[in-house]
PDB file of N, CA and C in Angstrom:
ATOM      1  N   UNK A   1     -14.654  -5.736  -4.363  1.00  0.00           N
ATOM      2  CA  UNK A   1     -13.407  -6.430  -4.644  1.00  0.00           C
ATOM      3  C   UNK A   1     -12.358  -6.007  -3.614  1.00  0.00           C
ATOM      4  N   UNK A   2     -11.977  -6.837  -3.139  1.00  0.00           N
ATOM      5  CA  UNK A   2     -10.410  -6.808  -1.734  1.00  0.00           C
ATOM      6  C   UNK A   2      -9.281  -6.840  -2.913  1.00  0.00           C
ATOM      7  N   UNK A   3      -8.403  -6.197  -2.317  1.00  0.00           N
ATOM      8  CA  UNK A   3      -7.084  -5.612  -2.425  1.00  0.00           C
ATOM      9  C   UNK A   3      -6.154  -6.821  -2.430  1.00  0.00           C
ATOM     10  N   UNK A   4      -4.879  -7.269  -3.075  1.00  0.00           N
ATOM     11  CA  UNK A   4      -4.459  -7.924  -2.819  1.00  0.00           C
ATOM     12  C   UNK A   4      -3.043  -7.050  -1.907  1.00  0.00           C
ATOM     13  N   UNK A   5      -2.465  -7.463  -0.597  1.00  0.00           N
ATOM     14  CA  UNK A   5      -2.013  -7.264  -0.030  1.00  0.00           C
ATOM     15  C   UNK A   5      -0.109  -8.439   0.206  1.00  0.00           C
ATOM     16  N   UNK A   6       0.797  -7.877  -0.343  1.00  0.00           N
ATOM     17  CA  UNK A   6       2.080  -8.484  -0.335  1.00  0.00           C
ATOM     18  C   UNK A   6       2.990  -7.966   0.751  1.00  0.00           C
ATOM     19  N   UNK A   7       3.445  -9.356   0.866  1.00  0.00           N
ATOM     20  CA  UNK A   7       4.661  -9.039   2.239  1.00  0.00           C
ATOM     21  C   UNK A   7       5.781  -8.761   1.877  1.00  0.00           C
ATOM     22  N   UNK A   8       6.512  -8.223   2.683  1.00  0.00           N
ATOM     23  CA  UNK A   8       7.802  -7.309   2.419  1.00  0.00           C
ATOM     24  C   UNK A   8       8.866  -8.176   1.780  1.00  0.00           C
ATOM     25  N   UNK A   9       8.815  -9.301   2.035  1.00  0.00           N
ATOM     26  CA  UNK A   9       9.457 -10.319   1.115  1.00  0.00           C
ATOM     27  C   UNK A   9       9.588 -10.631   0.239  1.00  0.00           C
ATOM     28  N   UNK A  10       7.923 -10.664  -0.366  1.00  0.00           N
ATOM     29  CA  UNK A  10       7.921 -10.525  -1.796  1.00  0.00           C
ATOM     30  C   UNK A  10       7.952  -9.221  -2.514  1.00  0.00           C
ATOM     31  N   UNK A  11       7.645  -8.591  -1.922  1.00  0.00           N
ATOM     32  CA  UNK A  11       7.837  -6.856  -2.770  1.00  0.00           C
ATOM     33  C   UNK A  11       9.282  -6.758  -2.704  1.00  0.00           C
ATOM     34  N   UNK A  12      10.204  -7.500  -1.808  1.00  0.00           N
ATOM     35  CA  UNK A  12      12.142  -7.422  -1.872  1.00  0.00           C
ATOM     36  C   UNK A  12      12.226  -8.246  -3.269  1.00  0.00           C
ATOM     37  N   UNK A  13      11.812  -9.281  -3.311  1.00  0.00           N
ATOM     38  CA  UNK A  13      11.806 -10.366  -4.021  1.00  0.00           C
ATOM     39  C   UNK A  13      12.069  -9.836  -5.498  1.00  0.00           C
ATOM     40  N   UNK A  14      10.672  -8.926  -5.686  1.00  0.00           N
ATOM     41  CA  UNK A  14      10.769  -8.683  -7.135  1.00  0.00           C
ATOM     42  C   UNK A  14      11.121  -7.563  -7.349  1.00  0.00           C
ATOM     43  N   UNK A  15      11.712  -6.563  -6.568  1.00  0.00           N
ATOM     44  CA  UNK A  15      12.135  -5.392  -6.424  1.00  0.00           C
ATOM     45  C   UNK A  15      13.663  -5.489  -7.325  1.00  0.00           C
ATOM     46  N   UNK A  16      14.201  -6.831  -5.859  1.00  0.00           N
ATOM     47  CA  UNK A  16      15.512  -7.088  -6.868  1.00  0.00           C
ATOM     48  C   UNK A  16      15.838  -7.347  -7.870  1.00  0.00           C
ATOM     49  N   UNK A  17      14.587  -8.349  -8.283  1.00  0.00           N
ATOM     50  CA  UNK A  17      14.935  -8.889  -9.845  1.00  0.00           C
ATOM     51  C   UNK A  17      14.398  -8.147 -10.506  1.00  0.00           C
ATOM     52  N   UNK A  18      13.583  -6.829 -10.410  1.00  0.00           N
ATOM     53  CA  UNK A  18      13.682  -5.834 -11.332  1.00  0.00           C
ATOM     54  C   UNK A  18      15.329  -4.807 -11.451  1.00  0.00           C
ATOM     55  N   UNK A  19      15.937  -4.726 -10.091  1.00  0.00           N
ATOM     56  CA  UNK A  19      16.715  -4.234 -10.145  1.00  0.00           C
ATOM     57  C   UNK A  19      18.180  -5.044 -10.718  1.00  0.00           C
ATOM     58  N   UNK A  20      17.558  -5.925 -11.063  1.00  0.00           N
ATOM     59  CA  UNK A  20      18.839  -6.996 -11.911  1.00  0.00           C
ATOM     60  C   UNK A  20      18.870  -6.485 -13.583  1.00  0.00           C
ATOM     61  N   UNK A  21      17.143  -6.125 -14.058  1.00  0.00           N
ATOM     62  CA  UNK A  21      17.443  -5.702 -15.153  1.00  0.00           C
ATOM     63  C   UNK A  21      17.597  -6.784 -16.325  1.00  0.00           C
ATOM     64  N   UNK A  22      17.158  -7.920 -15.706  1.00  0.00           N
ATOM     65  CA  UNK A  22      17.651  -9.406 -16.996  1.00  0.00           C
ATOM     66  C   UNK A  22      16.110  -9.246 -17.572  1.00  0.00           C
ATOM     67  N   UNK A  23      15.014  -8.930 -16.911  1.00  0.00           N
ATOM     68  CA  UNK A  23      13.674  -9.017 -17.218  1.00  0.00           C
ATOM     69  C   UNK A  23      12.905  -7.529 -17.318  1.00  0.00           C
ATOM     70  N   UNK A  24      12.304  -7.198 -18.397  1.00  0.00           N
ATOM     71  CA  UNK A  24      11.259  -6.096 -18.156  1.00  0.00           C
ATOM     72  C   UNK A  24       9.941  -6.430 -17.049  1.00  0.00           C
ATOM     73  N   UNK A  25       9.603  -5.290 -16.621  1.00  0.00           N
ATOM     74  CA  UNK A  25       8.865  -4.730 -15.719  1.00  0.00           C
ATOM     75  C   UNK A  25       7.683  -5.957 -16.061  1.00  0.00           C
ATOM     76  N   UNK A  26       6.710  -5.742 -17.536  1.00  0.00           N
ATOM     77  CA  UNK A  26       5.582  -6.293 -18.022  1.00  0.00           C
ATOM     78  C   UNK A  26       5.934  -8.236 -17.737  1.00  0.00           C
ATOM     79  N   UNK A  27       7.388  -8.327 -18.299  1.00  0.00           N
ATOM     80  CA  UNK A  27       7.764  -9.858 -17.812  1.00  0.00           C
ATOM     81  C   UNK A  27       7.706  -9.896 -16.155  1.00  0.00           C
ATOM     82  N   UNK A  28       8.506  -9.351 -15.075  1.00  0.00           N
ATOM     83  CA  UNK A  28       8.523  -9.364 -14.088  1.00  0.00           C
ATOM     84  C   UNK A  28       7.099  -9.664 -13.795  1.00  0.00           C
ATOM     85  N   UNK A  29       6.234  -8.737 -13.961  1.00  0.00           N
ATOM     86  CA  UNK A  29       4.662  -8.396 -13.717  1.00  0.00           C
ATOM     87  C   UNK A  29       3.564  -9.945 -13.923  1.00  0.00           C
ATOM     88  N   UNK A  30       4.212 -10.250 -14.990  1.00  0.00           N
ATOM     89  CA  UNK A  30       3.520 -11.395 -15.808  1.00  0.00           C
ATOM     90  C   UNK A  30       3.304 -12.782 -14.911  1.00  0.00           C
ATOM     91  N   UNK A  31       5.117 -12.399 -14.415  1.00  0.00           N
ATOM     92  CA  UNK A  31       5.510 -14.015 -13.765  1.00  0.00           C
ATOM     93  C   UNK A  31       5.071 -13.963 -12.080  1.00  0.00           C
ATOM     94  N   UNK A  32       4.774 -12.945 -11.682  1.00  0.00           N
ATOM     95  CA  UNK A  32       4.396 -12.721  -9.971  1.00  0.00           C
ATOM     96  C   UNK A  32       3.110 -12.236 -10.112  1.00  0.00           C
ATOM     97  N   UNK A  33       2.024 -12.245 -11.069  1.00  0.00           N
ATOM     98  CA  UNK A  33       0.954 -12.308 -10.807  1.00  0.00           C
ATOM     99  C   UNK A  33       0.608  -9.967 -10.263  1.00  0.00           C
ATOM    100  N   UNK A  34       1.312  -9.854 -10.527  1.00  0.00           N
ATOM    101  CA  UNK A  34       1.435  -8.028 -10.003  1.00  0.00           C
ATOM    102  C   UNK A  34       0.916  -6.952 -11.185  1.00  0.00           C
ATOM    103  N   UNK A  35       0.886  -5.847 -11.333  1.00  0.00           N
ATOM    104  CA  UNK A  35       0.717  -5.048 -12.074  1.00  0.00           C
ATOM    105  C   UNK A  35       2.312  -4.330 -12.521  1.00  0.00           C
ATOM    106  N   UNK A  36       2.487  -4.053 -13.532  1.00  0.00           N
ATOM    107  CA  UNK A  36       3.660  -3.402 -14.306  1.00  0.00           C
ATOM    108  C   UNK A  36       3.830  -2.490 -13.532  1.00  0.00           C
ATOM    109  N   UNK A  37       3.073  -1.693 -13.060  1.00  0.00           N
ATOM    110  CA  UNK A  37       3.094   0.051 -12.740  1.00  0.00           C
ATOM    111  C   UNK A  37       3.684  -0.549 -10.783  1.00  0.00           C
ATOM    112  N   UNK A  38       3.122  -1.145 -10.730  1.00  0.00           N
ATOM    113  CA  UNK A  38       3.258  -1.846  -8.923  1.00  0.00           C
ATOM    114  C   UNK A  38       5.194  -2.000  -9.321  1.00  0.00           C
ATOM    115  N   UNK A  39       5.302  -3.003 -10.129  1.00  0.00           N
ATOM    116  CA  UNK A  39       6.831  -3.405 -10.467  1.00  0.00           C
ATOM    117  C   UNK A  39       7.756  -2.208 -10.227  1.00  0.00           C
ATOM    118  N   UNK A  40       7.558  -1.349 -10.904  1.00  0.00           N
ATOM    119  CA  UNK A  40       8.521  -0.034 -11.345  1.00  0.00           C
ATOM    120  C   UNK A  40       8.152   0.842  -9.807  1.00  0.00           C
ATOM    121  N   UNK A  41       7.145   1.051  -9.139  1.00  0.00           N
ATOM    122  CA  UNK A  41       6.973   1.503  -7.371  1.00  0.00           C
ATOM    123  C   UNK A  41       8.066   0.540  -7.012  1.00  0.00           C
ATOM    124  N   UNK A  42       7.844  -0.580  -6.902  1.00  0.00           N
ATOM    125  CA  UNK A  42       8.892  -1.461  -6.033  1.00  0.00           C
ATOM    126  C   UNK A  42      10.082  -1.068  -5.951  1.00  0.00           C
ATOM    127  N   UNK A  43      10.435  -1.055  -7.295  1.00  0.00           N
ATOM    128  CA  UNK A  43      11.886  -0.747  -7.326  1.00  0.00           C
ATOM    129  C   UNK A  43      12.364   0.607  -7.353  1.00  0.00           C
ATOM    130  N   UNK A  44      11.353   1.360  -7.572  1.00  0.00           N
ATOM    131  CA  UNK A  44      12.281   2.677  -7.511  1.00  0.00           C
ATOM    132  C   UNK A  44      11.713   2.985  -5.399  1.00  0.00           C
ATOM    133  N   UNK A  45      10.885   2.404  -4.732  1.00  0.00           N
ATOM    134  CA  UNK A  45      11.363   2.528  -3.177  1.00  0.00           C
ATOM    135  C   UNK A  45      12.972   1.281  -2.505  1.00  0.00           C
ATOM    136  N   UNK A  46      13.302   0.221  -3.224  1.00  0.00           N
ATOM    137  CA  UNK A  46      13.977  -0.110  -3.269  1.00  0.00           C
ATOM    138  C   UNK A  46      15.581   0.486  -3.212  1.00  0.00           C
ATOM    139  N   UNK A  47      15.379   1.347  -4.366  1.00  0.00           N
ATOM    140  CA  UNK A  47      16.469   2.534  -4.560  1.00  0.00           C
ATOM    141  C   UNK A  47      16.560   3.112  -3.602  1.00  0.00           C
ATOM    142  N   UNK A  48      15.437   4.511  -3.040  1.00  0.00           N
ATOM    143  CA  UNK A  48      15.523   5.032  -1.918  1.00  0.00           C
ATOM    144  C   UNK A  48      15.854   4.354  -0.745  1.00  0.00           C
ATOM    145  N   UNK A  49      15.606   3.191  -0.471  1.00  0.00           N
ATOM    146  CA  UNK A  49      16.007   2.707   0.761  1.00  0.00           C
ATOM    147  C   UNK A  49      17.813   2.161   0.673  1.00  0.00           C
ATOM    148  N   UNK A  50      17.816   1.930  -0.417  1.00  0.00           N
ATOM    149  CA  UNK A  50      19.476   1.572  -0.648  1.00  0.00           C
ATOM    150  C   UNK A  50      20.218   3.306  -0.356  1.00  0.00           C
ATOM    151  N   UNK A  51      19.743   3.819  -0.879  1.00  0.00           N
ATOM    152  CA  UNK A  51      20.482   5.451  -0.350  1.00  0.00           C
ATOM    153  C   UNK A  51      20.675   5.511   1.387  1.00  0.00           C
ATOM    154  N   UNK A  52      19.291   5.225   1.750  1.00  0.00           N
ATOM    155  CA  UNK A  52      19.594   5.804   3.094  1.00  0.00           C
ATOM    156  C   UNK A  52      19.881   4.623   4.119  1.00  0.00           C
ATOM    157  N   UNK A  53      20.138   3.391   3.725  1.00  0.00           N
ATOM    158  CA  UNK A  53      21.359   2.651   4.195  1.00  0.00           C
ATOM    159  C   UNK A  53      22.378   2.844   4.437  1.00  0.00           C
ATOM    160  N   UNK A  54      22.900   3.105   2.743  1.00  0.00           N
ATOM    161  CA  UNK A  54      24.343   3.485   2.454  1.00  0.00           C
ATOM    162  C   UNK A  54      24.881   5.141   3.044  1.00  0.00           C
ATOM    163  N   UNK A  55      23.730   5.621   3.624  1.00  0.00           N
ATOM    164  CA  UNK A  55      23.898   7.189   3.702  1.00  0.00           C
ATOM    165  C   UNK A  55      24.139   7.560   5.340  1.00  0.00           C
ATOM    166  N   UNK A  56      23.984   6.295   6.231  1.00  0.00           N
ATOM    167  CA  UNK A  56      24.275   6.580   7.219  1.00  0.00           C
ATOM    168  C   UNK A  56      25.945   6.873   8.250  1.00  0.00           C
ATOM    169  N   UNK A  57      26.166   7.370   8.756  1.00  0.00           N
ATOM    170  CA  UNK A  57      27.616   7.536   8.983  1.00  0.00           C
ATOM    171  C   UNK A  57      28.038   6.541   9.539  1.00  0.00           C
ATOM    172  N   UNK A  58      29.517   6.038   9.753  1.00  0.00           N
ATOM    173  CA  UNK A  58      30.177   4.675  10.285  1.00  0.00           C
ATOM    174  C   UNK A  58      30.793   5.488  11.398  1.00  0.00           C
ATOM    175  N   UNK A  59      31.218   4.500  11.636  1.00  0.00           N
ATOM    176  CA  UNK A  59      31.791   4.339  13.162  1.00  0.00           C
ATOM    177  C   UNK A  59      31.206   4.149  13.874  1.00  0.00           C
ATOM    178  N   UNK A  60      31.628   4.805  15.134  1.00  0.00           N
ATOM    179  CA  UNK A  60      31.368   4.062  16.875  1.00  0.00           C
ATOM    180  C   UNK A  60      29.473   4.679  17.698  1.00  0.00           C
ATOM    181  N   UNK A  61      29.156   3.592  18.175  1.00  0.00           N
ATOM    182  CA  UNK A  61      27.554   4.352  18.173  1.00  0.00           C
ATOM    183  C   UNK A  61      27.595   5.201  19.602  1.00  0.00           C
ATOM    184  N   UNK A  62      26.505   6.277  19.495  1.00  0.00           N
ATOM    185  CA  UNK A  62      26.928   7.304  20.422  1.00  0.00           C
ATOM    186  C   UNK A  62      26.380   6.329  21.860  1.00  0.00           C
ATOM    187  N   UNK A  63      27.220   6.327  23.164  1.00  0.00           N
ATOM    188  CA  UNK A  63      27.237   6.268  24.315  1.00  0.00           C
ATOM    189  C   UNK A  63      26.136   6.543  24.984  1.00  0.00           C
ATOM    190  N   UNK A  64      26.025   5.571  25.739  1.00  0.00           N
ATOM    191  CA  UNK A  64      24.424   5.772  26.725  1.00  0.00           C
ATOM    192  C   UNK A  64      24.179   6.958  27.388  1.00  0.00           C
ATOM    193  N   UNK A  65      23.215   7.574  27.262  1.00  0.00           N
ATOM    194  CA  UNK A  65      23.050   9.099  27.712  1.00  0.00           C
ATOM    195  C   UNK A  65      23.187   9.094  29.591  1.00  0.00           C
ATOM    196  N   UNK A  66      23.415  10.294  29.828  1.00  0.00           N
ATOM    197  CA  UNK A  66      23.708   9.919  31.155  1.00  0.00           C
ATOM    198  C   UNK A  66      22.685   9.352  32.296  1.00  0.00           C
ATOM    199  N   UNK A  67      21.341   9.431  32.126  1.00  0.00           N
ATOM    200  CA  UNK A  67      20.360   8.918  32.878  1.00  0.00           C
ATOM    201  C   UNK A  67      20.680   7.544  32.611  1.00  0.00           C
ATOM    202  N   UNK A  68      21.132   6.906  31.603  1.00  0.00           N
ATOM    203  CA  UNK A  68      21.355   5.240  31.548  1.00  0.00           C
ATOM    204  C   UNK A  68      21.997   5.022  32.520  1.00  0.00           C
ATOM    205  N   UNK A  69      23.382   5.889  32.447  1.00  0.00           N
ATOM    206  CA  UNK A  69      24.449   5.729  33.129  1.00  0.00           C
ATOM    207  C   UNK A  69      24.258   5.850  34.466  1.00  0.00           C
ATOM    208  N   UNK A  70      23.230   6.652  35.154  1.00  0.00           N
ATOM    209  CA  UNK A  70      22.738   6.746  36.691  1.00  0.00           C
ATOM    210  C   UNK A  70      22.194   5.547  36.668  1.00  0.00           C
ATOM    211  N   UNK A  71      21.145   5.135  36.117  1.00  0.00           N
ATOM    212  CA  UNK A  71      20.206   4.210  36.550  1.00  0.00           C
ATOM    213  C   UNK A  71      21.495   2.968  36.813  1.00  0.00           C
ATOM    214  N   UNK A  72      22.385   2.620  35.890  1.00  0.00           N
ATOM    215  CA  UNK A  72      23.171   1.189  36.048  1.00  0.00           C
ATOM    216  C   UNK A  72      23.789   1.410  37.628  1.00  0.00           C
ATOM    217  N   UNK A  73      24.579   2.690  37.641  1.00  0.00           N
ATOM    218  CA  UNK A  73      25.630   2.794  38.726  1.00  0.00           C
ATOM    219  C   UNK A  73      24.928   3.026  40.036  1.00  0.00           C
ATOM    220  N   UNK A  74      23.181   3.332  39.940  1.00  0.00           N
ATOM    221  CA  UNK A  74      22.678   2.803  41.153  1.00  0.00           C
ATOM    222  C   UNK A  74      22.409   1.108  41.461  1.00  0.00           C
ATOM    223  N   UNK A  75      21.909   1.041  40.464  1.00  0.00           N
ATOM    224  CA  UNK A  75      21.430  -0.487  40.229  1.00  0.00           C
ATOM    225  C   UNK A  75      23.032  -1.250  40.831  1.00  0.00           C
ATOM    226  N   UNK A  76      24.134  -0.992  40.578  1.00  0.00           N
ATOM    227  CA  UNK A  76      25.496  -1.105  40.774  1.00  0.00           C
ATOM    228  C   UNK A  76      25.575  -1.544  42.640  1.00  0.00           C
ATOM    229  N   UNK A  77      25.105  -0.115  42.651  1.00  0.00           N
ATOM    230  CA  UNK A  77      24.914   0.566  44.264  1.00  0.00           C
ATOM    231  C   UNK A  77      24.339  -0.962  44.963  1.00  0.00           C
ATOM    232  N   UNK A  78      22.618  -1.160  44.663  1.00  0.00           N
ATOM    233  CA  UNK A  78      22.172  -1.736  45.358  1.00  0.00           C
ATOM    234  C   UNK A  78      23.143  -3.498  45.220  1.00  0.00           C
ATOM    235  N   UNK A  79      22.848  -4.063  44.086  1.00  0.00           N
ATOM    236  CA  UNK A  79      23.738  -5.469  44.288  1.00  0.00           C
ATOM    237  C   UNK A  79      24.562  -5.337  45.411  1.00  0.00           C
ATOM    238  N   UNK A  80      25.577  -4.262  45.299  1.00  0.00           N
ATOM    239  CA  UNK A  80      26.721  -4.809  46.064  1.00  0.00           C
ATOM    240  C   UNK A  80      26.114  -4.599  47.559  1.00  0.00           C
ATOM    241  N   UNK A  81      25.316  -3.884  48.001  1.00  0.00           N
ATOM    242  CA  UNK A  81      24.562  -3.855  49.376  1.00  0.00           C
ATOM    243  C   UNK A  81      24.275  -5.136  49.375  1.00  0.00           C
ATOM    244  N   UNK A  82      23.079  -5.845  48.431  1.00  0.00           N
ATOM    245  CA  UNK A  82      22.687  -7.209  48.906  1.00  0.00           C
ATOM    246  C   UNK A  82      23.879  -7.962  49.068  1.00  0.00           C
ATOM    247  N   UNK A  83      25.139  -8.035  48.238  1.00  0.00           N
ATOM    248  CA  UNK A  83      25.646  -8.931  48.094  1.00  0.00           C
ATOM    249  C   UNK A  83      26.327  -8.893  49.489  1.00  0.00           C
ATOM    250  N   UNK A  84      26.812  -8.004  49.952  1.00  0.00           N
ATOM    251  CA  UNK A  84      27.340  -7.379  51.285  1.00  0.00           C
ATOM    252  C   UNK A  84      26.656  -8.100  52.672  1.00  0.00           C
ATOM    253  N   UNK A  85      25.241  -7.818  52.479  1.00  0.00           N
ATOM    254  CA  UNK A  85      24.337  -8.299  53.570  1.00  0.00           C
ATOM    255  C   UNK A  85      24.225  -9.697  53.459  1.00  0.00           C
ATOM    256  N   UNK A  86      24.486 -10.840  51.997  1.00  0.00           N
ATOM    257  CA  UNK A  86      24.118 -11.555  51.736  1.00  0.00           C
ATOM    258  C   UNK A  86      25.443 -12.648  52.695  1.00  0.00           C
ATOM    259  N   UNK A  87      26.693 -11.740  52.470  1.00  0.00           N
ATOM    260  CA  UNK A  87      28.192 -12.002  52.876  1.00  0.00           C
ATOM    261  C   UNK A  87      27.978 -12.468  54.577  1.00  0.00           C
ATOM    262  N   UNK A  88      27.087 -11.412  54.685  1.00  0.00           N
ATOM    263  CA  UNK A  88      27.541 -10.964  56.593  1.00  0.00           C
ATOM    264  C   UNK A  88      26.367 -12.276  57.148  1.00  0.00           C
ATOM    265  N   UNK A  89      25.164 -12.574  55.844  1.00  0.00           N
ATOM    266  CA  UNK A  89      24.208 -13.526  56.931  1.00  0.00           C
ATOM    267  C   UNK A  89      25.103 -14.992  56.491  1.00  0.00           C
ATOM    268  N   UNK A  90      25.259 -15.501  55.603  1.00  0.00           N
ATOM    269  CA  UNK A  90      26.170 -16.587  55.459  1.00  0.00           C
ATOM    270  C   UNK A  90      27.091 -16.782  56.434  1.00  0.00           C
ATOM    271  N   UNK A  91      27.961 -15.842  56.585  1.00  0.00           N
ATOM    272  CA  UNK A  91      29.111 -16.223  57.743  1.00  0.00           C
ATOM    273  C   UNK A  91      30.441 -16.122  56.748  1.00  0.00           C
ATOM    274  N   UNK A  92      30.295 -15.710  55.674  1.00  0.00           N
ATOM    275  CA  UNK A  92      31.489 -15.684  54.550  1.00  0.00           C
ATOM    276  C   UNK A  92      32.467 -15.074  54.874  1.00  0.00           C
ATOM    277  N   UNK A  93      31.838 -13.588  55.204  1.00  0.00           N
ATOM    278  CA  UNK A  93      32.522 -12.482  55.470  1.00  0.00           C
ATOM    279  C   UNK A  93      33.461 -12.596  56.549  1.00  0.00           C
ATOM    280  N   UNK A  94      34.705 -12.143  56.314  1.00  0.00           N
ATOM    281  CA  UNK A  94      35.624 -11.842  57.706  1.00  0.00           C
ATOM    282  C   UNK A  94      35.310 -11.245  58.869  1.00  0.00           C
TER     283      UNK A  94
END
């Protein structure tokens, strides 16, 4: 016998409407075709993941470490060379 296997959609699905509380677990269970004991997992990882949502700090996100910051301000470097050389073969340039 194979496993039945649910997507994160539906394990949100009935997670919430257990976490609504209008329906018991065995009703929930009944109407999505699931096991009771599966219902009450859902929702209590549901919970945990609502913690460590809500648990992360706000504000401003930390700044590109400084190797980012080399790699752009070379990358910086070269454009303006091409663009330079690009100036002088056109005839643009003064």
């Amino acid at each position: 016998m194979q496993r039945k296997t649910f997507s994160g959609e539906f394990k949100a699905k009935v997670a919430l409407a257990a976490l609504k509380g209008d329906k018991t677990a065995n009703e929930l269970a009944g109407e999505h075709g699931v096991h009771p004991g599966q219902v009450t997992v859902w929702k209590k990882e549901a919970l945990a993941g609502l913690v460590e949502v809500f648990s992360g700090k706000r504000g401003r996100k930390p700044q590109a470490s400084g190797t980012d910051q080399e790699a752009l301000y070379s990358q910086i470097g070269r454009l303006k060379v091409e663009l330079d050389w690009l100036k002088k073969k056109s005839g643009l340039s003064p």
